[in-house]
N, C-alpha and C. Protein backbone atom coordinates (compact mmCIF):
# COMPACT_ATOMS: atom_id res chain seq x y z
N UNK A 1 16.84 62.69 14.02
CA UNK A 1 18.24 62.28 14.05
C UNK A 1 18.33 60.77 13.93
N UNK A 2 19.43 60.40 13.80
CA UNK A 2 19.93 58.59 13.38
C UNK A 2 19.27 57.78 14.93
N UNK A 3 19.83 58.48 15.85
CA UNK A 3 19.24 57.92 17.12
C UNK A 3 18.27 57.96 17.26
N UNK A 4 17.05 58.90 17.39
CA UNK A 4 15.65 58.87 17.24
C UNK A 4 15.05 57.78 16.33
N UNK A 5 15.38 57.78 15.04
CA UNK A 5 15.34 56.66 14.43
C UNK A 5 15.50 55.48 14.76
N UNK A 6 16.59 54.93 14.94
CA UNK A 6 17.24 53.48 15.84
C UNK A 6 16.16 53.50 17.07
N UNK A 7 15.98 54.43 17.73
CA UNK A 7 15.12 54.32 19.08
C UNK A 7 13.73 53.48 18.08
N UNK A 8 12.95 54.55 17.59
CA UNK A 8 12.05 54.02 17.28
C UNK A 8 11.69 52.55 16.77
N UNK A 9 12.94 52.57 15.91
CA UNK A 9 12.81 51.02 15.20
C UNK A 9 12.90 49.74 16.13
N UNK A 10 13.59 50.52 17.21
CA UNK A 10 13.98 49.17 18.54
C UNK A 10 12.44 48.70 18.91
N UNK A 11 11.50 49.58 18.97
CA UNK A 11 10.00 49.37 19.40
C UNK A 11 9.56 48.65 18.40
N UNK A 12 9.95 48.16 17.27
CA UNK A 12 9.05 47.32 16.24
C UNK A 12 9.96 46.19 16.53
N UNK A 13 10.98 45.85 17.09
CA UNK A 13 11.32 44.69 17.22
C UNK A 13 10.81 43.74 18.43
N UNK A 14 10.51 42.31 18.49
CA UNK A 14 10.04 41.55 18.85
C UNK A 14 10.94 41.23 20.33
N UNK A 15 10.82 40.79 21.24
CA UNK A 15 11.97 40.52 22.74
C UNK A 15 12.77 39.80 22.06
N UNK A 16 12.99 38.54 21.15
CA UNK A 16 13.99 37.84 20.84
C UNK A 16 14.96 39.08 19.80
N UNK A 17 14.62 39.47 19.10
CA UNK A 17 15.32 40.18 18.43
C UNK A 17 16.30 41.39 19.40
N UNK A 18 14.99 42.42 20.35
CA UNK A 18 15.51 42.91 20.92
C UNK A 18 17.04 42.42 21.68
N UNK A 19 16.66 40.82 22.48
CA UNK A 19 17.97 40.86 22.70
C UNK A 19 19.38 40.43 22.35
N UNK A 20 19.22 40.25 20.91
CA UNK A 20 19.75 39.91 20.42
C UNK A 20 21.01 40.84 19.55
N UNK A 21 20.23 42.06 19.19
CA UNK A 21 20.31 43.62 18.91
C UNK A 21 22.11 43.89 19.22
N UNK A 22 22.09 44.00 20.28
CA UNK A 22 23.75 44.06 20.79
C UNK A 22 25.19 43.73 20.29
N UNK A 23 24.48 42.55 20.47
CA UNK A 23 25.59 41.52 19.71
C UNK A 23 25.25 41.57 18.38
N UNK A 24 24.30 41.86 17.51
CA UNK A 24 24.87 42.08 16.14
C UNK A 24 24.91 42.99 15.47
N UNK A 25 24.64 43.62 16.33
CA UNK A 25 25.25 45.16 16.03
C UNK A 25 26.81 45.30 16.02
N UNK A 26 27.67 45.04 17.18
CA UNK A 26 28.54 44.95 17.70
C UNK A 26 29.59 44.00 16.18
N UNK A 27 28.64 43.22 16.06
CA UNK A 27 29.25 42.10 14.93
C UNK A 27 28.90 43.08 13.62
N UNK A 28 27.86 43.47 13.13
CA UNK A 28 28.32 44.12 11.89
C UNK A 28 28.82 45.58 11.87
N UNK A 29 29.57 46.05 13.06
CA UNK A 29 29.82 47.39 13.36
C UNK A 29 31.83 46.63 13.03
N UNK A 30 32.10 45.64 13.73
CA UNK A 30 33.23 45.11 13.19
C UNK A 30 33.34 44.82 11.56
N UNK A 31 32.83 44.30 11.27
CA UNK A 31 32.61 43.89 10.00
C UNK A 31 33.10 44.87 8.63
N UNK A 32 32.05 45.96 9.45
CA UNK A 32 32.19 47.24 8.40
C UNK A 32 33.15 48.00 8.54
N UNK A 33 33.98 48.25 10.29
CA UNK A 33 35.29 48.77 10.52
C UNK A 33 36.44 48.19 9.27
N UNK A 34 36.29 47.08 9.29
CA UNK A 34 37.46 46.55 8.82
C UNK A 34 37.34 46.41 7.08
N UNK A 35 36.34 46.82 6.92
CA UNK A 35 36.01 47.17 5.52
C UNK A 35 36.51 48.55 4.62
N UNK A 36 36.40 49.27 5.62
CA UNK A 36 36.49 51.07 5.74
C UNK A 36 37.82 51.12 6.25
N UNK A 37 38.79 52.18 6.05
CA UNK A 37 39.90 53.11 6.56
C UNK A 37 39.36 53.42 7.78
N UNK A 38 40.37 53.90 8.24
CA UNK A 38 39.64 54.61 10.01
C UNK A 38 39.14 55.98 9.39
N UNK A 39 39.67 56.37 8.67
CA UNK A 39 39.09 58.10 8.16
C UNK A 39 37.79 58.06 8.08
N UNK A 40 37.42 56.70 7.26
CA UNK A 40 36.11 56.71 6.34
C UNK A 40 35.13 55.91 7.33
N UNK A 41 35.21 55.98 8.61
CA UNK A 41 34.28 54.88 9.16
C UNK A 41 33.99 55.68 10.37
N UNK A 42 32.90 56.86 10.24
CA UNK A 42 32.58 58.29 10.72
C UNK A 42 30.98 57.83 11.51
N UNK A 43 30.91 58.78 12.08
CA UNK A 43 29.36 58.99 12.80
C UNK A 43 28.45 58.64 11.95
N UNK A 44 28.29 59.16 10.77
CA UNK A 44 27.40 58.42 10.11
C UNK A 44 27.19 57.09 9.56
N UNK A 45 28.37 56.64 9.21
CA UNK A 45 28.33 54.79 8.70
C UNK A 45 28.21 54.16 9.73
N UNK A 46 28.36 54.70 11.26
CA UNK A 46 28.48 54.18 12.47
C UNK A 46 26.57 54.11 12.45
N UNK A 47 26.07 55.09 12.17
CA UNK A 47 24.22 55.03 12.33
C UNK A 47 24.07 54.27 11.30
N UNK A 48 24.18 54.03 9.86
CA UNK A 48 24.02 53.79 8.72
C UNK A 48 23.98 51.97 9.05
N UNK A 49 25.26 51.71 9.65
CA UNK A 49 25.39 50.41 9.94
C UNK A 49 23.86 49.78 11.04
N UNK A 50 23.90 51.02 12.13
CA UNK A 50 22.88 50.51 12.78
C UNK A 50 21.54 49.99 12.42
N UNK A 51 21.66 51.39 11.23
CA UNK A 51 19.75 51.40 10.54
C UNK A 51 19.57 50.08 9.32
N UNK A 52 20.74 49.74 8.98
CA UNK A 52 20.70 48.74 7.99
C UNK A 52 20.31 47.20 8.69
N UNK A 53 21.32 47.48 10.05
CA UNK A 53 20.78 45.97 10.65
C UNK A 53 19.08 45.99 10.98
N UNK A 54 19.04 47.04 11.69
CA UNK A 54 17.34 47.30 12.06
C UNK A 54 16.49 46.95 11.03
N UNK A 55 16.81 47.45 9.80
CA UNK A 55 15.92 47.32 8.53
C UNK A 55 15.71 45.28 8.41
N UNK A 56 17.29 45.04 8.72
CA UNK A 56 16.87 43.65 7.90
C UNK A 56 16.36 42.89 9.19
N UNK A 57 16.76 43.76 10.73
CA UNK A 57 15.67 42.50 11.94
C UNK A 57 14.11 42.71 10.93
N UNK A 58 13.71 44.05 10.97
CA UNK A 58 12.72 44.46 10.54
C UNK A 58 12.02 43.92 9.85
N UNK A 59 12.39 43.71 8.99
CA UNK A 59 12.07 42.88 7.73
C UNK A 59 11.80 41.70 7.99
N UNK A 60 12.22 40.81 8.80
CA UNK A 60 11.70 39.63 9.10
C UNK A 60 10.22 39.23 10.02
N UNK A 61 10.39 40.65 10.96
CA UNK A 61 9.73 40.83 12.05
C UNK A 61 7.79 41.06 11.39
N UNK A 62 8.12 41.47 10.45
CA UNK A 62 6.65 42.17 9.73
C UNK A 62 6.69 41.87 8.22
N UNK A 63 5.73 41.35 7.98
CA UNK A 63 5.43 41.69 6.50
C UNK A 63 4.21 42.77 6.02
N UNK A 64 4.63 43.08 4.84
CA UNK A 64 3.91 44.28 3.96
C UNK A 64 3.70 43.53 3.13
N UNK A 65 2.07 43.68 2.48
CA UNK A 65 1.91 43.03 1.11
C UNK A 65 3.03 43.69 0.26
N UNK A 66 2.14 45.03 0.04
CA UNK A 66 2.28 46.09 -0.87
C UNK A 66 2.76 47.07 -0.56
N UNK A 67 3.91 47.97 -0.65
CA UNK A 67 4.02 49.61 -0.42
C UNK A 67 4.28 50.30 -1.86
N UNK A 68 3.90 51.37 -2.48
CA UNK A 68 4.54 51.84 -2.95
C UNK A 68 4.40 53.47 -3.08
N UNK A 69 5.43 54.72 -3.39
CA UNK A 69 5.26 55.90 -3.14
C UNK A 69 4.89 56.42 -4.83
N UNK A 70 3.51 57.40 -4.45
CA UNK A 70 3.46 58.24 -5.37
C UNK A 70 3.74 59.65 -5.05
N UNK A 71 4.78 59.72 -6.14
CA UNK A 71 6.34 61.15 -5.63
C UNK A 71 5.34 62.45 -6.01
N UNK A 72 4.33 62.34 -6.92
CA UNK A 72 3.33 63.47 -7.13
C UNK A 72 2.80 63.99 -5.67
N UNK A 73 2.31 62.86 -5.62
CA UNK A 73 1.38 63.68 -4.18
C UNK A 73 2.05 63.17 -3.06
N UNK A 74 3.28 63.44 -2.81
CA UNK A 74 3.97 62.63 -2.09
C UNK A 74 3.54 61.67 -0.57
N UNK A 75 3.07 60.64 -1.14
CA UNK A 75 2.06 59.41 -0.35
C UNK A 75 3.06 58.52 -0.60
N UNK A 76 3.15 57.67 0.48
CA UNK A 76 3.30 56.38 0.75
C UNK A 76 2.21 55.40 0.60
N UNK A 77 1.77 54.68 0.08
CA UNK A 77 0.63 54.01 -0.57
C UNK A 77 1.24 52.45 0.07
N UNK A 78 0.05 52.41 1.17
CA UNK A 78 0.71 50.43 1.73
C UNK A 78 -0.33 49.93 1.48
N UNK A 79 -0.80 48.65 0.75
CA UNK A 79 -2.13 47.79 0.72
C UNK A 79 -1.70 46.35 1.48
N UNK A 80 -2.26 46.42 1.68
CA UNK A 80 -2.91 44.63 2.69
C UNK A 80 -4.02 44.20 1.99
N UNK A 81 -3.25 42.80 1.44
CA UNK A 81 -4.04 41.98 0.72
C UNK A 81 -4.47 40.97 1.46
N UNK A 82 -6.04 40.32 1.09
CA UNK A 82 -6.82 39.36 2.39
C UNK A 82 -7.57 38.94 1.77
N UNK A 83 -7.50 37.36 1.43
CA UNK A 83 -8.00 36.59 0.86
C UNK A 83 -9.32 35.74 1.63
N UNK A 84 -10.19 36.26 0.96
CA UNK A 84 -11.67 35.76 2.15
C UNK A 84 -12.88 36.46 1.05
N UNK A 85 -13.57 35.37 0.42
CA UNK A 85 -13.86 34.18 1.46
C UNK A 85 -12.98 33.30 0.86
N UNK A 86 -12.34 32.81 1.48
CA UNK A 86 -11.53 31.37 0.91
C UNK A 86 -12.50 30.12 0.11
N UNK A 87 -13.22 30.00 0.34
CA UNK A 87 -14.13 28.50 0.44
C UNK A 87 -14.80 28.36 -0.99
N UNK A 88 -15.09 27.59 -1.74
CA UNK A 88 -15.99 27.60 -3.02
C UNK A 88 -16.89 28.52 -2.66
N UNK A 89 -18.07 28.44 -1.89
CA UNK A 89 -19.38 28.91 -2.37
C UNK A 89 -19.45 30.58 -1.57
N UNK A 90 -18.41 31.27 -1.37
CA UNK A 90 -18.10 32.69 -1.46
C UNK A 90 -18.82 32.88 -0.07
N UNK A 91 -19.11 32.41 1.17
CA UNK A 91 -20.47 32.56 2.09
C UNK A 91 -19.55 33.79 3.01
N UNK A 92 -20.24 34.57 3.13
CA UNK A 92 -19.34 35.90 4.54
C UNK A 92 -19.63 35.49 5.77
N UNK A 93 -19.13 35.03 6.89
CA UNK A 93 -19.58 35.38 7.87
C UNK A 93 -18.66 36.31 8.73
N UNK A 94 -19.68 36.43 9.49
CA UNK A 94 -19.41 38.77 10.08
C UNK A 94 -18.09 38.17 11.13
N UNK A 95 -18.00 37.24 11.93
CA UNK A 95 -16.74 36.49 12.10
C UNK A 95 -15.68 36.50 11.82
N UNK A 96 -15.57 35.67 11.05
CA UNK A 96 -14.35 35.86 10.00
C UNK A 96 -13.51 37.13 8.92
N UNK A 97 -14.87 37.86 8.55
CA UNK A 97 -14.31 38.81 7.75
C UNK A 97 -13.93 39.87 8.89
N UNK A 98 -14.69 39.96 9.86
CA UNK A 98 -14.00 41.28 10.85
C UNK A 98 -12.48 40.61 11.20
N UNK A 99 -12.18 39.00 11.83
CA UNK A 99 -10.89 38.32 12.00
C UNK A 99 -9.90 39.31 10.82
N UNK A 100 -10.57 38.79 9.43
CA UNK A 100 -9.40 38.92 8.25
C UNK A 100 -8.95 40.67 8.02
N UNK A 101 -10.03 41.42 8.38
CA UNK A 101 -10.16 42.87 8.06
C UNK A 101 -9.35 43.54 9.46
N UNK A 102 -9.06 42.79 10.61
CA UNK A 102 -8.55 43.22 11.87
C UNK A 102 -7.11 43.04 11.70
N UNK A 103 -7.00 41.81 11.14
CA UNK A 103 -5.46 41.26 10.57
C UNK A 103 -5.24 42.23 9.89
N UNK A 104 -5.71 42.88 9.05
CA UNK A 104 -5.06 43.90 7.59
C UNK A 104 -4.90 45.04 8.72
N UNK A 105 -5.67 45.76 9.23
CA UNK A 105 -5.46 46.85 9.92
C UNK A 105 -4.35 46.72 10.95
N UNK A 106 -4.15 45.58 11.57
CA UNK A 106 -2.89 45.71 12.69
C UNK A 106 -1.35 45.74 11.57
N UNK A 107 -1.70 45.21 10.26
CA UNK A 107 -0.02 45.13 9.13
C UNK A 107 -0.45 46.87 9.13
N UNK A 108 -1.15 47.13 8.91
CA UNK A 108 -1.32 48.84 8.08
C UNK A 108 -0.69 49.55 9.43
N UNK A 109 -1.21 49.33 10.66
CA UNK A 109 -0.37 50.05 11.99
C UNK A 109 0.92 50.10 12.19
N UNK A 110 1.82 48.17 12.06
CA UNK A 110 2.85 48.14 11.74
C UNK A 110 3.09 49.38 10.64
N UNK A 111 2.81 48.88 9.20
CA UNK A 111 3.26 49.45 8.33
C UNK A 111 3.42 51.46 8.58
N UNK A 112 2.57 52.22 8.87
CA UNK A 112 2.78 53.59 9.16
C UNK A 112 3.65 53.90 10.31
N UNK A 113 3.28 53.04 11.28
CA UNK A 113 4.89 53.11 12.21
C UNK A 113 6.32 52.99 11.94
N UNK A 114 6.19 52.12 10.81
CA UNK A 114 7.35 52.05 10.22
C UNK A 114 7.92 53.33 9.10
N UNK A 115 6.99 53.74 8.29
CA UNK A 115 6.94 54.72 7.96
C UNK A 115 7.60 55.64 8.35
N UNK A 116 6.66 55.99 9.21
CA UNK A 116 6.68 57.18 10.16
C UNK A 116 8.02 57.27 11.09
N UNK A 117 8.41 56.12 12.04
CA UNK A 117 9.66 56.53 12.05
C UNK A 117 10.94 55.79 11.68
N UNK A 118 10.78 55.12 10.60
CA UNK A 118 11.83 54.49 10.45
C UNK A 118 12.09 54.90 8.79
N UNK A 119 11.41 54.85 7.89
CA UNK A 119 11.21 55.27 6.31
C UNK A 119 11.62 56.84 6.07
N UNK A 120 11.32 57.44 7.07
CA UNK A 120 10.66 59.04 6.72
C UNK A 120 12.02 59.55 7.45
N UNK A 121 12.27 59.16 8.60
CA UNK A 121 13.33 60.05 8.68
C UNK A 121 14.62 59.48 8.28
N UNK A 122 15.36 58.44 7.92
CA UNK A 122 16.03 58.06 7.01
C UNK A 122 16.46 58.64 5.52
N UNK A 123 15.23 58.57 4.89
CA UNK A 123 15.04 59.36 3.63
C UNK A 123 15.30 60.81 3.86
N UNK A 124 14.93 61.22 5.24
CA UNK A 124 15.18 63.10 5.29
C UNK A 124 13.30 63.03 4.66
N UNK A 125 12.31 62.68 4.35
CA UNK A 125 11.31 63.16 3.88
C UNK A 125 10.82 64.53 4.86
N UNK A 126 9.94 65.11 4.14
CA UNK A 126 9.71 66.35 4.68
C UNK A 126 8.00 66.07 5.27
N UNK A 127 7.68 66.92 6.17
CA UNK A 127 6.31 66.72 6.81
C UNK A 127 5.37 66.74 6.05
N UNK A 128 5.63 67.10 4.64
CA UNK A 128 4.22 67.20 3.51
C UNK A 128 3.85 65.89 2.97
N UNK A 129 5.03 64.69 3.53
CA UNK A 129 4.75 63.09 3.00
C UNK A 129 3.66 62.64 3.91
N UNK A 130 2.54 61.71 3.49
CA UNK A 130 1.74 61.10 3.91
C UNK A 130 1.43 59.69 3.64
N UNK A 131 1.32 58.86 4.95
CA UNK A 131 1.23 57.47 4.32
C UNK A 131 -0.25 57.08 4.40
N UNK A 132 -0.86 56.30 3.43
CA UNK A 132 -2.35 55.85 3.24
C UNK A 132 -2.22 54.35 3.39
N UNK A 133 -2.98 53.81 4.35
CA UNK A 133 -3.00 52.53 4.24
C UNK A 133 -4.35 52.21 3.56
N UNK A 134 -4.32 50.83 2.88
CA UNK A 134 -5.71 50.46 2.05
C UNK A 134 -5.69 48.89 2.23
N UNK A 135 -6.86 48.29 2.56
CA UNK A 135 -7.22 46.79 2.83
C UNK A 135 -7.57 46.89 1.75
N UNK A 136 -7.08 45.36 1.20
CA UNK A 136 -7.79 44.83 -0.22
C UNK A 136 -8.29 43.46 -0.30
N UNK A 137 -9.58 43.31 -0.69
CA UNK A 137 -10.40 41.87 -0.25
C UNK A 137 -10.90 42.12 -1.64
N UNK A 138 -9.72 40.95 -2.92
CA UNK A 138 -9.90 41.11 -4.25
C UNK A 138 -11.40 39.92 -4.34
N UNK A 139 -11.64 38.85 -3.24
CA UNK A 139 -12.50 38.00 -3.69
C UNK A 139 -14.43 38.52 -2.89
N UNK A 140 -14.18 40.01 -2.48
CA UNK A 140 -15.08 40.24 -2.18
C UNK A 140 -15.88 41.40 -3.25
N UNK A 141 -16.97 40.84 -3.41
CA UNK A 141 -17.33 41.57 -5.06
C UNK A 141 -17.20 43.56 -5.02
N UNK A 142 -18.05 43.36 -3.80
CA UNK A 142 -18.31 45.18 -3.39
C UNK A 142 -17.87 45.36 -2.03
N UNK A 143 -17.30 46.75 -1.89
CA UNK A 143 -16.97 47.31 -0.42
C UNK A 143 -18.42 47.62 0.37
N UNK A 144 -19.03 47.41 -0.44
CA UNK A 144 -20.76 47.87 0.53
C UNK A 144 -21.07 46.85 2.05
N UNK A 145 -19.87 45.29 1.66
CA UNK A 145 -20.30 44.46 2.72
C UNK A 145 -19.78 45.09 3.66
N UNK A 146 -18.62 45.55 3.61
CA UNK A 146 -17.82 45.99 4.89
C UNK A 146 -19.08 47.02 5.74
N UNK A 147 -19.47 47.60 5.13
CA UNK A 147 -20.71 48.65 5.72
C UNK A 147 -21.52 47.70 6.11
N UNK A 148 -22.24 46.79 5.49
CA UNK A 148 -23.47 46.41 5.99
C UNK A 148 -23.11 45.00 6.94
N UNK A 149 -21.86 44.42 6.84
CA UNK A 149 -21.49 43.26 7.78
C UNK A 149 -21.02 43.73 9.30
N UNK A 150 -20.18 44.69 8.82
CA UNK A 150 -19.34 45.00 9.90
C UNK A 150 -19.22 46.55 10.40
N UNK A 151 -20.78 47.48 10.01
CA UNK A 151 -20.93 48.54 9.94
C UNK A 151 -19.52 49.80 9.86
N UNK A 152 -18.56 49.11 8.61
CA UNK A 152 -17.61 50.50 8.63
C UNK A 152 -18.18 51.83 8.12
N UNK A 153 -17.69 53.07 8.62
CA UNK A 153 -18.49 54.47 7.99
C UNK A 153 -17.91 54.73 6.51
N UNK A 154 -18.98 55.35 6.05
CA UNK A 154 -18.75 56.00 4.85
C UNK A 154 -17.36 56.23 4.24
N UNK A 155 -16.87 57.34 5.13
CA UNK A 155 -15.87 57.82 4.96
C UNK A 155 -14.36 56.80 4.90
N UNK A 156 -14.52 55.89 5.83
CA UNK A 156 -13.69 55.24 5.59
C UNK A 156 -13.43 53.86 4.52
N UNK A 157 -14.56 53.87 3.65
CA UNK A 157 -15.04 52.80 2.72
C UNK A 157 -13.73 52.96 1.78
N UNK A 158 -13.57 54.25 2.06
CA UNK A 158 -12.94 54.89 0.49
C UNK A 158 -11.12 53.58 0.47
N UNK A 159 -10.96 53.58 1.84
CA UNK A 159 -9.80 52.78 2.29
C UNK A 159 -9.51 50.94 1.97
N UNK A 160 -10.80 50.86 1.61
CA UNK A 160 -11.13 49.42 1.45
C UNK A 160 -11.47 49.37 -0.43
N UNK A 161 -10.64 48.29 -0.70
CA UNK A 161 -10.39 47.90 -2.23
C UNK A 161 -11.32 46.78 -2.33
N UNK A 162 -12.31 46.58 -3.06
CA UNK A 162 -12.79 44.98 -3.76
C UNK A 162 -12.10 44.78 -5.07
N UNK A 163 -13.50 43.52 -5.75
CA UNK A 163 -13.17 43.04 -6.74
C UNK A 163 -13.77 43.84 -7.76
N UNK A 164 -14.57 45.18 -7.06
CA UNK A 164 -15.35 46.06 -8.43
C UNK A 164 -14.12 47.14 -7.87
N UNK A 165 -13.31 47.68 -7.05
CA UNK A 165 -12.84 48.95 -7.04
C UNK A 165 -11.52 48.64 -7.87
N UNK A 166 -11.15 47.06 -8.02
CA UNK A 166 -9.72 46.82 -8.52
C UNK A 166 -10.07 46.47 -10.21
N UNK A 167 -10.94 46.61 -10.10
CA UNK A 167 -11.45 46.88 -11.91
C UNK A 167 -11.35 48.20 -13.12
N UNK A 168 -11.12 49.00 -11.77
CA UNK A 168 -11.00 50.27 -12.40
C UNK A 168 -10.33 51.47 -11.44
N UNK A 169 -9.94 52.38 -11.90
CA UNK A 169 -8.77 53.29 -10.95
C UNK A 169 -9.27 54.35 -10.33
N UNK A 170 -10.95 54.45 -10.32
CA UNK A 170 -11.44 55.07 -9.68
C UNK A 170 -11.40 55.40 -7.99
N UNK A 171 -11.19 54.75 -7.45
CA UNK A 171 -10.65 54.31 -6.33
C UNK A 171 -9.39 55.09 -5.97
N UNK A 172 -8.60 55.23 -6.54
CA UNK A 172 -7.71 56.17 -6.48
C UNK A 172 -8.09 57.94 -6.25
N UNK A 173 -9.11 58.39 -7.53
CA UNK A 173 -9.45 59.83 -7.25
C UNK A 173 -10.20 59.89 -5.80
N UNK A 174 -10.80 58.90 -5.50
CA UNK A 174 -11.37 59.08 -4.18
C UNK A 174 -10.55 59.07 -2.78
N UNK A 175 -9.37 59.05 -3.31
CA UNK A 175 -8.28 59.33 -1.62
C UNK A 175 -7.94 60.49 -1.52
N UNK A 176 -8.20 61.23 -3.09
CA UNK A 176 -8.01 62.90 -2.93
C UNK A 176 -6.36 62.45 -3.11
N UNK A 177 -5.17 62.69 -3.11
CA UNK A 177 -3.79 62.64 -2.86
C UNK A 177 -3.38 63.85 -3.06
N UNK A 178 -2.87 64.30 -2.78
CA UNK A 178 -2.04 65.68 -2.99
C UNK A 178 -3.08 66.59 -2.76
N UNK A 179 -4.10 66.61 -2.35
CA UNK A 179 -4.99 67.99 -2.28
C UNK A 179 -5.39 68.36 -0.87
N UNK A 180 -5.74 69.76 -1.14
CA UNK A 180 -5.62 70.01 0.25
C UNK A 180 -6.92 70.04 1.06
């Protein structure tokens, strides 16, 4: 429902925002009254108004590199882009890249929370949608470091993009999408 929604989205907002929430709600709930007939300014434009402000605290609150949906296999597709190694002479240390690779995974948490309850039930999507998050480290040649720096498993390699997986779209058949 609209409220479940609004609930949830209140949890991605930050304490300043949170208290702030009230009052501009209150302010674009006027706004839009006086825009609308009394007929036309119903339970739903009353949520509609809410979820729109939420969207744009939202929006400030978090950034997403990348989202985009493939309607085939109906996925939500979010990438986090992470630029490392920064420096001329390309050097890894297990440091830093776990720092930059920890950063991508806490946007990808944001990002499916958001999803999950703020995207999905909005849209009405149905329980067969799935969101995939994917780290992308375009200046790191192969995903093999992530294994051998920062021992990630196998299975989850498939989640991590380089500069050889963004060469070619192979990378894609390996998330499986739509299959069961």
């Amino acid at each position: 429902s609209g409220i479940d929604t609004c609930q949830a989205a209140l949890t991605l907002l930050n304490v300043k925002q949170k208290n702030r929430y009230k009052n501009d709600l209150i302010e674009n709930l006027v706004k839009s009254f006086n825009k609308f007939s009394k007929d036309a300014f119903t339970k739903d434009e009353i949520k509609n108004v809410a979820l729109r402000l939420l969207m744009k605290m939202l929006e400030a609150n978090s950034e997403f590199d990348f989202m985009t949906i493939d309607k085939l296999s109906k996925t939500n597709l979010h990438f986090e882009v992470k630029t490392y190694p920064q420096d001329e002479g390309g050097q890894i240390e297990k440091k830093k890249l776990k720092e930059r690779f920890d950063q991508a995974n806490v946007q990808l948490g944001k990002g499916k929370h958001f999803f999950q309850n703020v995207v999905a039930p909005i849209a009405e999507l149905t329980s067969t949608w799935t969101w995939v998050g994917l780290v992308c480290f375009p200046e790191i040649a192969d995903k093999n470091v992530f294994k051998e720096v920062l021992g990630v498993e196998d299975n989850d390699l498939k989640y991590i993009l380089t500069k050889k997986e963004m060469a070619d779209a192979k990378w894609m058949d390996e998330l499986n999408l739509g299959t069961v």
